[in-house]
Protein backbone atom coordinates (compact mmCIF):
# COMPACT_ATOMS: atom_id res chain seq x y z
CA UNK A 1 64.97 -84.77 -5.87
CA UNK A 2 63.54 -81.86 -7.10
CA UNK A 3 65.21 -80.88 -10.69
CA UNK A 4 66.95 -77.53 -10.18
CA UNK A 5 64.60 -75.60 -13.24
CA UNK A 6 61.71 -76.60 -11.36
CA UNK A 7 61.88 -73.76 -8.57
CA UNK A 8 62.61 -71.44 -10.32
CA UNK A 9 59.39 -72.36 -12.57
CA UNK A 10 57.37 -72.87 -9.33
CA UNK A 11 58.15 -69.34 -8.37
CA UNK A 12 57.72 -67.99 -11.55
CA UNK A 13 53.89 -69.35 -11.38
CA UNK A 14 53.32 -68.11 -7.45
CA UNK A 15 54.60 -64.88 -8.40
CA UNK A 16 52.24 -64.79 -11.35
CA UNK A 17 49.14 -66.19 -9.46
CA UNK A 18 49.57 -63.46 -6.66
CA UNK A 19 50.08 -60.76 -9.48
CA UNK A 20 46.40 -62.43 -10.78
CA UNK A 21 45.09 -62.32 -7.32
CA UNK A 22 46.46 -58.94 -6.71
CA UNK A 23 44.84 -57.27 -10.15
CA UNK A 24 41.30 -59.12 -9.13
CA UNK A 25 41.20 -57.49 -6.11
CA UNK A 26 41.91 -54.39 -7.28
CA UNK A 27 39.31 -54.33 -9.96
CA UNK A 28 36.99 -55.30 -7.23
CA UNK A 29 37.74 -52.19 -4.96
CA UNK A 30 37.72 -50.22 -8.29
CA UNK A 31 34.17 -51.32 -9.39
CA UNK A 32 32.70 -50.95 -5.43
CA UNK A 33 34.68 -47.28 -5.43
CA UNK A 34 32.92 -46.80 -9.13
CA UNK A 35 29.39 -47.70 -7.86
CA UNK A 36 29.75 -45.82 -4.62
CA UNK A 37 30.70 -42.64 -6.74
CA UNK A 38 27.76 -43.20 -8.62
CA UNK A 39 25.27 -43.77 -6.23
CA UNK A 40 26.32 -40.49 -4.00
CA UNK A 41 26.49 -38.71 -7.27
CA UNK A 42 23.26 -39.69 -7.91
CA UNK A 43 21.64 -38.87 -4.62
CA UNK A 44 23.44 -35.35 -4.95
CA UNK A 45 21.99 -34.71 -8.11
CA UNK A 46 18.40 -35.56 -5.88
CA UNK A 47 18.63 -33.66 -3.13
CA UNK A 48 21.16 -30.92 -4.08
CA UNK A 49 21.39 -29.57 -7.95
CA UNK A 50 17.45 -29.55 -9.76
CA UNK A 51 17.54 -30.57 -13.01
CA UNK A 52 16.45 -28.34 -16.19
CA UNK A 53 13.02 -29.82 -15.84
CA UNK A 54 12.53 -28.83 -12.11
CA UNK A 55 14.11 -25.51 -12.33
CA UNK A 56 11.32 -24.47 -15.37
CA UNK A 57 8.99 -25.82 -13.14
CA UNK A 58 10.35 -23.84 -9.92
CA UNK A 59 10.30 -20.08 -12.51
CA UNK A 60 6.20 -20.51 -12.86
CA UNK A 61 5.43 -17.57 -14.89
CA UNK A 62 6.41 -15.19 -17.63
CA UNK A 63 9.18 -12.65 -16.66
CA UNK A 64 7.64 -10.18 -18.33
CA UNK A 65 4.92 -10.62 -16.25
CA UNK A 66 6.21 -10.61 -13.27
CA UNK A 67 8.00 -7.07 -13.90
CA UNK A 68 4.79 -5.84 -14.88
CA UNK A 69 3.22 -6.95 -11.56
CA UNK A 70 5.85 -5.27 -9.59
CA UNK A 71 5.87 -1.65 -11.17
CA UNK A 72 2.42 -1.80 -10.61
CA UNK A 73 2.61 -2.45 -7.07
CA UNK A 74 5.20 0.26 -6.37
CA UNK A 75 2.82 2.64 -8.71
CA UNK A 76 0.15 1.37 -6.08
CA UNK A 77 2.05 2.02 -3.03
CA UNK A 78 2.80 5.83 -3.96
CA UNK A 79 -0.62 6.30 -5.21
CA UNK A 80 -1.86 5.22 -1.57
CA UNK A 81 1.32 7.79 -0.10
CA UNK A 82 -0.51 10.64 -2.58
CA UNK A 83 -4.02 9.60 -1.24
CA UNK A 84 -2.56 9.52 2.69
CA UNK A 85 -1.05 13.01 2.38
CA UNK A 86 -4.04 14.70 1.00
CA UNK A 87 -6.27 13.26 3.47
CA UNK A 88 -4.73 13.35 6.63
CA UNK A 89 -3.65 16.80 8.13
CA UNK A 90 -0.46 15.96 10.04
CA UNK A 91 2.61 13.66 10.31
CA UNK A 92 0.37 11.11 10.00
CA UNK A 93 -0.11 11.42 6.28
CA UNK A 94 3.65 11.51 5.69
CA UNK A 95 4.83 8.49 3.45
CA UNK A 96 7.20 7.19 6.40
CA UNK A 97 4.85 7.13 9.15
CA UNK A 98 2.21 5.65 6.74
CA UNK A 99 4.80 2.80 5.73
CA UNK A 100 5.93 1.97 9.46
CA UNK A 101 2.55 2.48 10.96
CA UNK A 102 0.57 0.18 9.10
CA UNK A 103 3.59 -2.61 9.18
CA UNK A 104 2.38 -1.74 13.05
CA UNK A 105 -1.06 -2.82 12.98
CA UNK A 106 -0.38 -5.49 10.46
CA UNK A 107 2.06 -7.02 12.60
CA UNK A 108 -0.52 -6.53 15.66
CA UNK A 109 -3.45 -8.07 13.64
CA UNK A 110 -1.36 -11.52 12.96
CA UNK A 111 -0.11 -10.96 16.68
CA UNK A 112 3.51 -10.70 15.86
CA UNK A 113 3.81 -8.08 18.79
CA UNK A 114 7.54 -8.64 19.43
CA UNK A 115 8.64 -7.29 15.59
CA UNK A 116 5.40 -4.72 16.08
CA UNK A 117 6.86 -3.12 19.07
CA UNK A 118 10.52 -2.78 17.59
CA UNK A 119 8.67 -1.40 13.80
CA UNK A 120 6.75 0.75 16.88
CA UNK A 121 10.20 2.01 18.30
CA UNK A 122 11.34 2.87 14.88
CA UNK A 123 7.90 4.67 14.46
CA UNK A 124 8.55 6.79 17.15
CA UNK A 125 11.91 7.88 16.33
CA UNK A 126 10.31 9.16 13.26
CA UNK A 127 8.34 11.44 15.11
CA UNK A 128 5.07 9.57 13.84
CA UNK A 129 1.80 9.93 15.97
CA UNK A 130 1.13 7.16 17.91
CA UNK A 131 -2.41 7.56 18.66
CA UNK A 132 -3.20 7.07 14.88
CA UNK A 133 -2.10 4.19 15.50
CA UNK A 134 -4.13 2.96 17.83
CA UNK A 135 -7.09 4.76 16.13
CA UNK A 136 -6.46 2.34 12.91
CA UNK A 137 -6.12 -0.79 15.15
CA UNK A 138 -9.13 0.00 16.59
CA UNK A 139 -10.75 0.50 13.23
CA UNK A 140 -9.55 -2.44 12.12
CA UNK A 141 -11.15 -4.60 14.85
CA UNK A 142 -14.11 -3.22 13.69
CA UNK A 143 -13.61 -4.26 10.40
CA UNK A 144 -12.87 -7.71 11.52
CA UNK A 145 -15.85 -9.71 10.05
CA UNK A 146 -15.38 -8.30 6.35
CA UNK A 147 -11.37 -9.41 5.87
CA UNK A 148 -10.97 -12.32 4.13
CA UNK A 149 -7.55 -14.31 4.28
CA UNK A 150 -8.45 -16.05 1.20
CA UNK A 151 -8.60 -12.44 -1.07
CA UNK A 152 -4.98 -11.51 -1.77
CA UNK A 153 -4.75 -7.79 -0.23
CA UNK A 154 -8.26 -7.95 1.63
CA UNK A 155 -6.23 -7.58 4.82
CA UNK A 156 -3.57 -4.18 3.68
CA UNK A 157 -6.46 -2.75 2.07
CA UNK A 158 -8.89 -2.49 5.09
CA UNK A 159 -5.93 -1.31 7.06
CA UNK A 160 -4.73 1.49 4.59
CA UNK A 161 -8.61 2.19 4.37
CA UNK A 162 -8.98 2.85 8.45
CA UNK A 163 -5.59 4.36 8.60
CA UNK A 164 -7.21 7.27 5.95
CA UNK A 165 -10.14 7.24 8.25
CA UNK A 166 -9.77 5.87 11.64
CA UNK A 167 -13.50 7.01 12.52
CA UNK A 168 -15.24 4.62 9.83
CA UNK A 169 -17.75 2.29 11.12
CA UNK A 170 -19.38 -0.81 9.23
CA UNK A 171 -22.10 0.17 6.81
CA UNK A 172 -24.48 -2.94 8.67
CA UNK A 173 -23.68 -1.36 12.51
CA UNK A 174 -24.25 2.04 10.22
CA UNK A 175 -27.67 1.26 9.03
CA UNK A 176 -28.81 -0.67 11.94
CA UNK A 177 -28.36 2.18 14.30
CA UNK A 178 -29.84 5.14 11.87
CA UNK A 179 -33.68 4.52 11.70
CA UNK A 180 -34.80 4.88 7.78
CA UNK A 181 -36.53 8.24 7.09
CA UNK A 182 -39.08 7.65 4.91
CA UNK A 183 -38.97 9.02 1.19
CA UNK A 184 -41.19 12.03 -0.18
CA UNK A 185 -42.83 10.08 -2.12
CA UNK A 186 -44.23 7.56 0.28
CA UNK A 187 -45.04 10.37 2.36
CA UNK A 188 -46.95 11.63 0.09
CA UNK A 189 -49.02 8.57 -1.10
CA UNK A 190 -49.42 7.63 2.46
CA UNK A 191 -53.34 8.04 3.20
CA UNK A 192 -54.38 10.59 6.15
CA UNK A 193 -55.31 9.47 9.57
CA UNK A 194 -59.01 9.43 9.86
CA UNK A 195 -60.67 12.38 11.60
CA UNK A 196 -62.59 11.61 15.08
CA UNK A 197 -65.77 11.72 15.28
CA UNK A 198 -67.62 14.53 17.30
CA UNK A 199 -69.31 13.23 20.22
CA UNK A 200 -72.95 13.42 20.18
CA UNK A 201 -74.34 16.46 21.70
CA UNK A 202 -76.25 15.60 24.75
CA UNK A 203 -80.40 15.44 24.88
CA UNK A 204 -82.39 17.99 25.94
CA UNK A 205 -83.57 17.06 29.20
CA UNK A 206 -87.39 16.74 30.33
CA UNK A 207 -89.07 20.13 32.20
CA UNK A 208 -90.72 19.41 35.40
CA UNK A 209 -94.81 18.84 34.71
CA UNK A 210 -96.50 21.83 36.59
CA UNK A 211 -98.27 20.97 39.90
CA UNK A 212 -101.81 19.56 39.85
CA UNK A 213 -104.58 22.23 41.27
C-alpha cells in the first residue's frame, strides 16, 4: 500500500516538474522571439534607416557650395532672359516663351515628344511664336555634331545659342562654302603673268625675175 504522505509528495514533484517544463519552454519562445526581433531589426536598419556614416556619404559636398552653385545658375538664367530680350524683336524674346520654348526643343532633341507637345500646348496659350520654334530645332540639328553629352550644359547652351539666332550655320559648312579671298598682301607679292610674245612679222616675199630677151 501506498503510505498516504506519499501522494501528496508525488504531486507536489509533478506539479513542480511541469512548472520546470513550463518555464523552459517559455524561455525558449522568449530567446527565438528575442533573436527574431533582432534579426528584422537588423535587416531594417539595412535596407530602411542609413546610418551616420552613409548619410555623410549620401550629402557629398559643402553646403555652402552648393548655395553658391545655385544663385549662380538663377543669375545665369536671367542673364540669358536679358540677352533673349535684347536680341530678339518679338514675343519670342519674352522670358516665358524663352523658358517653355527651349524646354520644347530640349524635350524634342532627347525625343520625349509626348511631355514636348503638352510644354508645346502650354507654349501656345502663352501666345509664344511657334515658328521660332521650329527655327531653333532646326538650328539645332545643325548643330548636331558639336554637342557633347559628356560636357555638362553643352546641350542648353547650343539650344539657347540657336534660339538667339535661329539662322546660324556651322563655322566648317561656313568656310567650306565661302571660297578664301586672298589677302592684300599676297596680292601684292604675287609675281605678274608673263607678257606674250609678238608673233614674228612675216618675210618679205621674193619679186618675180624679169623675163629673159
Amino acid at each position: 500500500m501506498i503510505p498516504a504522505g506519499a501522494g501528496t509528495y508525488i504531486g507536489e514533484c509533478m506539479r513542480r516538474r511541469l512548472l520546470e517544463l513550463k518555464n523552459t519552454g517559455l524561455r525558449h519562445l522568449a530567446a527565438t522571439g528575442l533573436a527574431l526581433m533582432i534579426g528584422t531589426s537588423g535587416a531594417f536598419a539595412q535596407s530602411g534607416t542609413p546610418n551616420p556614416q552613409d548619410q555623410a556619404k549620401q550629402q557629398s559636398g559643402n553646403p555652402a557650395d552648393t548655395a553658391n552653385a545655385a544663385r549662380e545658375a538663377n543669375q545665369r538664367k536671367v542673364e540669358e532672359f536679358v540677352e533673349a530680350q535684347q536680341a530678339i524683336n518679338g514675343p519670342a524674346g519674352n522670358p516665358e516663351c524663352v523658358w517653355l520654348g527651349r524646354r520644347v526643343v530640349r524635350l524634342m532633341w532627347n525625343d520625349d515628344l509626348d511631355t514636348a507637345f503638352r510644354h508645346l500646348d502650354l507654349y501656345d496659350r502663352f501666345g509664344c511664336p511657334g515658328g521660332h520654334v521650329q527655327a531653333t530645332f532646326r538650328c539645332l540639328t545643325r548643330f548636331g555634331a558639336q554637342i557633347d553629352d559628356k560636357v555638362r550644359g553643352s546641350l542648353d547652351g547650343r539650344i539657347h545659342a540657336c534660339w538667339i539666332n535661329p539662322g546660324a550655320q556651322p563655322q566648317a559648312a561656313t568656310a567650306a562654302a565661302t571660297p578664301p579671298t586672298p589677302s592684300p598682301s599676297t596680292a601684292g607679292n604675287a609675281a605678274p603673268a608673263p607678257a606674250a610674245s609678238p608673233s614674228p612679222a612675216p618675210a618679205p616675199s621674193a619679186s618675180p625675175a624679169p623675163p629673159a630677151k
